[in-house]
C-alpha atoms as a PDB file:
ATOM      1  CA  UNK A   1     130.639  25.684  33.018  1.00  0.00           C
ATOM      2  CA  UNK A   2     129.869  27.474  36.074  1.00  0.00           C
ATOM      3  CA  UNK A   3     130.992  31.317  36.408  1.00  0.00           C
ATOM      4  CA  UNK A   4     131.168  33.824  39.614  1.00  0.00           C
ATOM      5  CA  UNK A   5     132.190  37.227  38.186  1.00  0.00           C
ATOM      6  CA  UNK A   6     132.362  39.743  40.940  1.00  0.00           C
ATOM      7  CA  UNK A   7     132.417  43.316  40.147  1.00  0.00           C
ATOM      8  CA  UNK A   8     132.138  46.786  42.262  1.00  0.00           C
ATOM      9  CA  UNK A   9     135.255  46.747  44.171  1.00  0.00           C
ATOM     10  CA  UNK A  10     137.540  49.618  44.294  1.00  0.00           C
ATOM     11  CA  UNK A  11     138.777  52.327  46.747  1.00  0.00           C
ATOM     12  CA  UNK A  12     136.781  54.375  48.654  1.00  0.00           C
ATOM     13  CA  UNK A  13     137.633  56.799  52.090  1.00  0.00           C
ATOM     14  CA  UNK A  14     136.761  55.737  55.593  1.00  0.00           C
ATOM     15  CA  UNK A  15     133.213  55.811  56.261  1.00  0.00           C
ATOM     16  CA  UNK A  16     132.303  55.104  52.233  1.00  0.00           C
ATOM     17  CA  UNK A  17     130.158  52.514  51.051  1.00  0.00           C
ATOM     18  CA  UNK A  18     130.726  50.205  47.786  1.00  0.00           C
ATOM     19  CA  UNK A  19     128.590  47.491  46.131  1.00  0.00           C
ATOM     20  CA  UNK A  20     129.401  44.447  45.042  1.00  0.00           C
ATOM     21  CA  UNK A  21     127.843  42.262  42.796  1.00  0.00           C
ATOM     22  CA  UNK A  22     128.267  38.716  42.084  1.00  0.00           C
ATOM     23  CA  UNK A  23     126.671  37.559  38.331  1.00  0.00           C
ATOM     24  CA  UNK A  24     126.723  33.754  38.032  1.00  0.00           C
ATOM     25  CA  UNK A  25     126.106  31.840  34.857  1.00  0.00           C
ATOM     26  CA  UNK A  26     126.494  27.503  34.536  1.00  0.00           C
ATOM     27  CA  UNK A  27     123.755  27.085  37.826  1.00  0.00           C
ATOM     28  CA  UNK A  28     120.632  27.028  38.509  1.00  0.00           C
ATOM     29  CA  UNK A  29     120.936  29.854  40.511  1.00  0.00           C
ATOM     30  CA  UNK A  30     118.084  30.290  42.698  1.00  0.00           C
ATOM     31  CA  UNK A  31     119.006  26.617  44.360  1.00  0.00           C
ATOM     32  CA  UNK A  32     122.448  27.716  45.325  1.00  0.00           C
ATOM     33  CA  UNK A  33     123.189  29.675  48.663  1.00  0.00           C
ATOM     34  CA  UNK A  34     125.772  32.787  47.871  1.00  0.00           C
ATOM     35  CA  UNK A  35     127.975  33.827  50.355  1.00  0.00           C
ATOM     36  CA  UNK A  36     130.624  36.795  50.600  1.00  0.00           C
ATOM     37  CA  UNK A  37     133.888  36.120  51.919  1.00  0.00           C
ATOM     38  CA  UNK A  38     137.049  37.828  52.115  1.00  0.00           C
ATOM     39  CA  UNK A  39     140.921  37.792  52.939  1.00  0.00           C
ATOM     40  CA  UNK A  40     143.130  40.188  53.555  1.00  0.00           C
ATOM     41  CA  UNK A  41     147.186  40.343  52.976  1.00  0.00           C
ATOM     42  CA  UNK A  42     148.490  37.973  55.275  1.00  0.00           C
ATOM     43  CA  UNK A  43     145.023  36.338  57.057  1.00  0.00           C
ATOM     44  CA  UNK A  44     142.749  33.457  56.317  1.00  0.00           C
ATOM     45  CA  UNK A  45     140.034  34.259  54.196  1.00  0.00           C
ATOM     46  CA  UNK A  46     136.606  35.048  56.112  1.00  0.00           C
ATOM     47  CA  UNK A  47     132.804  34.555  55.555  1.00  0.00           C
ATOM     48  CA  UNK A  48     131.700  37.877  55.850  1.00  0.00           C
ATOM     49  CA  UNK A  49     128.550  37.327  54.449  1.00  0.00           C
ATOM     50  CA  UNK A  50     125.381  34.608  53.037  1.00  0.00           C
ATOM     51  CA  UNK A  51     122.041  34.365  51.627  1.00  0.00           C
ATOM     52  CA  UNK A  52     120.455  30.786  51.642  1.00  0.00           C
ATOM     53  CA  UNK A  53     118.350  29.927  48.724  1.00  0.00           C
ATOM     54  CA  UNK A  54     115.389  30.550  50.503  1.00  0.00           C
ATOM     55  CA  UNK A  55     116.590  34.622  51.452  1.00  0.00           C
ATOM     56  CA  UNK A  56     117.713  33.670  55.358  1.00  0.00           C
ATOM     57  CA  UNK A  57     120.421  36.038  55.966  1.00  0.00           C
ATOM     58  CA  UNK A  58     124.108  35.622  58.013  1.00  0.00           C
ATOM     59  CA  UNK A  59     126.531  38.123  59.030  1.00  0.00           C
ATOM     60  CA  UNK A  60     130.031  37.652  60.779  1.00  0.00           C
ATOM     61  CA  UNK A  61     129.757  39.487  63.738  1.00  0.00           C
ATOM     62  CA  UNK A  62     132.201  42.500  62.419  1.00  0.00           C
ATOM     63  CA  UNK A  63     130.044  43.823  59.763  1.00  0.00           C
ATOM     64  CA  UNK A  64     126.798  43.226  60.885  1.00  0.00           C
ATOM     65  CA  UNK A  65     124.457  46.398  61.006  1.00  0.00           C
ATOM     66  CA  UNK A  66     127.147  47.593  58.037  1.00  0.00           C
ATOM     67  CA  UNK A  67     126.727  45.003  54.900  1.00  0.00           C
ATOM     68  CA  UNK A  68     123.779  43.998  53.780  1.00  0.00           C
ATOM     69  CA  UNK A  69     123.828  41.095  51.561  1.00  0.00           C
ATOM     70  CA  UNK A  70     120.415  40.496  48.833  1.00  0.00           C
ATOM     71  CA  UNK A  71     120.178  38.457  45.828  1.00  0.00           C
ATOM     72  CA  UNK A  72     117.816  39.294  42.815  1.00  0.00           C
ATOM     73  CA  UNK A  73     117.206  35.560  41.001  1.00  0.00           C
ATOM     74  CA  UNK A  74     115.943  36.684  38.228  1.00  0.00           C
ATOM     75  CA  UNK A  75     119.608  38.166  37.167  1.00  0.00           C
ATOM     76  CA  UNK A  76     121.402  36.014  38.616  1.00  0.00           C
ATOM     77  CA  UNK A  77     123.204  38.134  41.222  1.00  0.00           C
ATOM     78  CA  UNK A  78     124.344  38.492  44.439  1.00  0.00           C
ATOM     79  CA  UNK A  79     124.760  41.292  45.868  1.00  0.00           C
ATOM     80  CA  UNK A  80     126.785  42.618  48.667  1.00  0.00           C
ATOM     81  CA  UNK A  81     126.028  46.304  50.241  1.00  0.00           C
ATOM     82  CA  UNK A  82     128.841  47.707  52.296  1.00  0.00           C
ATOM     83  CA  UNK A  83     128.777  50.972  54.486  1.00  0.00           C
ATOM     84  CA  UNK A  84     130.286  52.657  57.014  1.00  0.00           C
ATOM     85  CA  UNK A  85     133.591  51.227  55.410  1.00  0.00           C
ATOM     86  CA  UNK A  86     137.074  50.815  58.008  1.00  0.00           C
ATOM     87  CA  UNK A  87     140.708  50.433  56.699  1.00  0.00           C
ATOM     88  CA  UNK A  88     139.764  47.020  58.195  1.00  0.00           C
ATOM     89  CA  UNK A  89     137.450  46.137  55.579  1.00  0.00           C
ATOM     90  CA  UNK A  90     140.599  46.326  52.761  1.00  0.00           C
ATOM     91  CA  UNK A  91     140.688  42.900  51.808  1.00  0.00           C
ATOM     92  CA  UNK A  92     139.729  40.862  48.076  1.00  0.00           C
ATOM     93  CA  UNK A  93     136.037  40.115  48.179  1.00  0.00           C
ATOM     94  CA  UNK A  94     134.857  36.527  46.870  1.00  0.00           C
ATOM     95  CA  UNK A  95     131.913  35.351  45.376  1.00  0.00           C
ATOM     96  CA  UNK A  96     130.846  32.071  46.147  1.00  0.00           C
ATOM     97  CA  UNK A  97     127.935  29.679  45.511  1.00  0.00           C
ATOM     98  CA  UNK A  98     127.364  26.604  47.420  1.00  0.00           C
ATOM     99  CA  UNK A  99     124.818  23.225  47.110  1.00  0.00           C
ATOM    100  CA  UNK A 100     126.643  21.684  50.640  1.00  0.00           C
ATOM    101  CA  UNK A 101     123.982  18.796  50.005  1.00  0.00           C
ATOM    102  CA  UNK A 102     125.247  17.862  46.856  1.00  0.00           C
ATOM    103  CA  UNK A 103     128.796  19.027  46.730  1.00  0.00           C
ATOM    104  CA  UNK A 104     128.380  21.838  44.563  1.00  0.00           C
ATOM    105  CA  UNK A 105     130.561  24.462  45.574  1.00  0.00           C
ATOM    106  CA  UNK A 106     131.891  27.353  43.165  1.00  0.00           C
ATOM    107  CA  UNK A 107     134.211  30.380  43.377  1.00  0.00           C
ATOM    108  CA  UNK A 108     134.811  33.853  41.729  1.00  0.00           C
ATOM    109  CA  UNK A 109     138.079  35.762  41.046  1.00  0.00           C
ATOM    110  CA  UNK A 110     137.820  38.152  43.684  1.00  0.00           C
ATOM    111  CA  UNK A 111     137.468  41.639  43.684  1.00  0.00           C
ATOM    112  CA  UNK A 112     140.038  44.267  45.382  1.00  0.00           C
ATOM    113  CA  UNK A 113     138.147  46.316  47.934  1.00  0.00           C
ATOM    114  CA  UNK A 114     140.731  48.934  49.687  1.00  0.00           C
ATOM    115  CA  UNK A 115     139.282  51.222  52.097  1.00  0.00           C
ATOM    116  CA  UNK A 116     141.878  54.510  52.761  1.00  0.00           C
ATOM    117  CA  UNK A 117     141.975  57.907  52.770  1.00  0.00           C
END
């Protein structure tokens, strides 16, 4: 069956950066777009982030020039680069892998990023 596993999430001071990575087993993964999104306590969850299958990159307009998203398909990872980190930015981070053509669409856990000093 299909797994997202995030991983990299933690707590870091204003102005840190963090990593997160996104291994995915079940998929053929170099077919699938991977996307980053988030929610925080109390708010819809968010795209903050996607890389198509063929590398085209998209950034909501909040992080952009901050998070960098990549994928490496040989590992099967995605990969989510975050600096310059806000208190804003506290939120869980999900992994998720999408086919929209064929209905494929797949979810991690989540992973706790909190951003304080």
């Amino acid at each position: 069956q299909v797994q997202l596993v995030e991983s990299g999430g933690g707590l870091v001071q204003p102005g840190g950066s963090l990593r997160l990575s996104c291994l995915a087993s079940g998929l053929t993964f170099s077919r699938y777009d991977m996307n980053w999104y988030r929610q925080a306590p109390g708010r819809e969850r968010e795209l903050v982030a996607g890389i198509s299958d063929g590398g085209s990159e998209n950034y909501a307009v909040n992080v952009r020039g901050r998070f960098t998203v990549s994928r490496d398909n040989a590992k099967n990872i995605a990969y989510l680069q975050m600096s310059t980190l806000t208190p804003e930015d506290t939120a869980v981070y999900y992994c998720n892998a999408q086919r929209t053509r064929y209905g494929f669409d797949y979810w991690g856990q989540g992973t706790q990023v909190t951003v304080s000093s």
